[in-house]
C-alpha atoms as a PDB file:
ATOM      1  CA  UNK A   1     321.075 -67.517 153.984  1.00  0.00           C
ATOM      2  CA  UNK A   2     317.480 -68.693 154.691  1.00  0.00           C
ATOM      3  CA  UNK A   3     315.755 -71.027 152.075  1.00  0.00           C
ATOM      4  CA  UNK A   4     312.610 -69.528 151.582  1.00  0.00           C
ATOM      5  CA  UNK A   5     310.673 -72.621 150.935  1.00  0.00           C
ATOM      6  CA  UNK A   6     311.389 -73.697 154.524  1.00  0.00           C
ATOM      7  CA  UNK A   7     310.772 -70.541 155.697  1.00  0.00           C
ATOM      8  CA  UNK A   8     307.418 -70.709 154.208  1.00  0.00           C
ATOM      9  CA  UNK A   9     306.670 -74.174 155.429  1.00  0.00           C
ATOM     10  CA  UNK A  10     307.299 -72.637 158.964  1.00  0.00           C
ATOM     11  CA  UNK A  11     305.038 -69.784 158.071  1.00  0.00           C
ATOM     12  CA  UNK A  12     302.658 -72.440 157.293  1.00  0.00           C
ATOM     13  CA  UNK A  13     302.396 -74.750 160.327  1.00  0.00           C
ATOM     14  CA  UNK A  14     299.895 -72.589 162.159  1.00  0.00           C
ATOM     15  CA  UNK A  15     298.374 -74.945 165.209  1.00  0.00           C
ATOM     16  CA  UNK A  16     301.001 -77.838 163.761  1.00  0.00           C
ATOM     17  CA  UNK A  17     303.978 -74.813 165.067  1.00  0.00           C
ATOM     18  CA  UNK A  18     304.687 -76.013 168.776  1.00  0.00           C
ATOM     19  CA  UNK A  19     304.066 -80.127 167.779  1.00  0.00           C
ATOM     20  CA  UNK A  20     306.878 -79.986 165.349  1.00  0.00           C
ATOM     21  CA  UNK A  21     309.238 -77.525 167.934  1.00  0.00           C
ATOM     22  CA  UNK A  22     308.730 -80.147 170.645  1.00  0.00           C
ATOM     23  CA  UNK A  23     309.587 -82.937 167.732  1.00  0.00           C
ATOM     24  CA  UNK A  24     312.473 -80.872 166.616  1.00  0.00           C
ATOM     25  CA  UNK A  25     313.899 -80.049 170.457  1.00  0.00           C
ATOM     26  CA  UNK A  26     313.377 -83.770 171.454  1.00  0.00           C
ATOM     27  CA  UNK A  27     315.649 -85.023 168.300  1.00  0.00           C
ATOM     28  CA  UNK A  28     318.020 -82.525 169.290  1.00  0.00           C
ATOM     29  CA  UNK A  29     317.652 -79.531 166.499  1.00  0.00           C
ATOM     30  CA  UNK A  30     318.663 -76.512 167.856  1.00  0.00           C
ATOM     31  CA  UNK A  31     315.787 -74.611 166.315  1.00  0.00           C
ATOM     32  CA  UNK A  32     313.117 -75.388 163.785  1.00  0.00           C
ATOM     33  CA  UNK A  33     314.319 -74.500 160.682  1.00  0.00           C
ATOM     34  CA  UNK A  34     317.406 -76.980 161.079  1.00  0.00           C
ATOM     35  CA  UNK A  35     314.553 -79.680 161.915  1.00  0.00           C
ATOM     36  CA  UNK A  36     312.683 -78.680 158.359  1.00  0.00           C
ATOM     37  CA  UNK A  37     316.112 -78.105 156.440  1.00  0.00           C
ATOM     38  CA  UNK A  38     317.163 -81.574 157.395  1.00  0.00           C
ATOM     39  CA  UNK A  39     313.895 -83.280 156.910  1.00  0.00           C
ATOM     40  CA  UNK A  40     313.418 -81.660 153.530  1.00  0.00           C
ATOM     41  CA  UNK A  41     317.564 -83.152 152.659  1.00  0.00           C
ATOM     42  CA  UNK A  42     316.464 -86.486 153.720  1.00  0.00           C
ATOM     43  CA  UNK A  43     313.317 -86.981 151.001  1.00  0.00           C
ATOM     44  CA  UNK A  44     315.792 -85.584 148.563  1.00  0.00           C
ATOM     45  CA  UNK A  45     318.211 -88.081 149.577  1.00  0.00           C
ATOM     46  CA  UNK A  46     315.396 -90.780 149.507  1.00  0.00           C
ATOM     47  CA  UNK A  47     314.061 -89.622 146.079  1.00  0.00           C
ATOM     48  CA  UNK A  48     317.861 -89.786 144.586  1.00  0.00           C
ATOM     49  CA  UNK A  49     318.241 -93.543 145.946  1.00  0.00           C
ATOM     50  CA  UNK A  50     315.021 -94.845 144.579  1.00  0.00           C
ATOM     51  CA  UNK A  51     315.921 -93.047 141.024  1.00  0.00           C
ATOM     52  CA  UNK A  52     319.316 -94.701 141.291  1.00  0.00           C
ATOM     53  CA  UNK A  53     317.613 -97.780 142.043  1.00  0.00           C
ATOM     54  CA  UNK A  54     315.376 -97.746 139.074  1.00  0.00           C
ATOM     55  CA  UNK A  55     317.590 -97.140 137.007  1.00  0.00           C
ATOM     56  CA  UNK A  56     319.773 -99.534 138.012  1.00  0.00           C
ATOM     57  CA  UNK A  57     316.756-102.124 138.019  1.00  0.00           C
ATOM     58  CA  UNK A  58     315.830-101.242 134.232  1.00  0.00           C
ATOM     59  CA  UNK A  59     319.801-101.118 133.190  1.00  0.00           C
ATOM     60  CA  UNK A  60     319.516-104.724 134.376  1.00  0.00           C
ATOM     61  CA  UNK A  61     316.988-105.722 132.603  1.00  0.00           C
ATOM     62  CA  UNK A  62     317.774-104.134 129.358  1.00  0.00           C
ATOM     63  CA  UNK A  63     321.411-106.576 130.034  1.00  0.00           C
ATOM     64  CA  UNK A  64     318.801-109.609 130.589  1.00  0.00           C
ATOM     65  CA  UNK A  65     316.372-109.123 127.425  1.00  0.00           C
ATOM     66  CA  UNK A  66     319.617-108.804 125.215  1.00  0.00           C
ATOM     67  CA  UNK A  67     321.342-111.843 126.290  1.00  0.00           C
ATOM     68  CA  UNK A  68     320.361-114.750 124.088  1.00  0.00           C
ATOM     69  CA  UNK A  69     320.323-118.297 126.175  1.00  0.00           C
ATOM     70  CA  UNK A  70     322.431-120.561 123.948  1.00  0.00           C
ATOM     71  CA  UNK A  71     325.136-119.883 120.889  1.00  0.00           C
ATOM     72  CA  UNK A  72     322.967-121.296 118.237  1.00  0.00           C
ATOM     73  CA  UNK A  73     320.874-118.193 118.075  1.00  0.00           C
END
């Protein structure tokens, strides 16, 4: 089963097509629309780690605001 948004961006590439087949031979895809289906896994990979991250950065800070700095207060 095809994803049609990659098949689309192939669609798409016009005088871009035998650039990103050389790109895509030369880091050892067997064919195009592997190249695309793993390029388009790795920004959702990227996006999930820098939502993680924020998260994890505003988690932390909500912890530091709600800490008080001695027991008298």
């Amino acid at each position: 089963m095809q994803d049609q948004e990659i098949v689309k961006l192939i669609e798409n590439l016009k005088g871009r097509r035998n650039y990103e087949e050389k790109k895509a031979s030369k880091l050892g895809f067997a064919s195009l629309y592997d190249y695309f289906e793993d390029k388009i896994s790795k920004k959702q990979k990227a996006l999930e780690d820098e939502q993680k991250e924020l998260e994890a950065t505003k988690a932390e800070k909500e912890t530091t605001k709600n800490k008080k700095s001695c027991s008298c207060c």
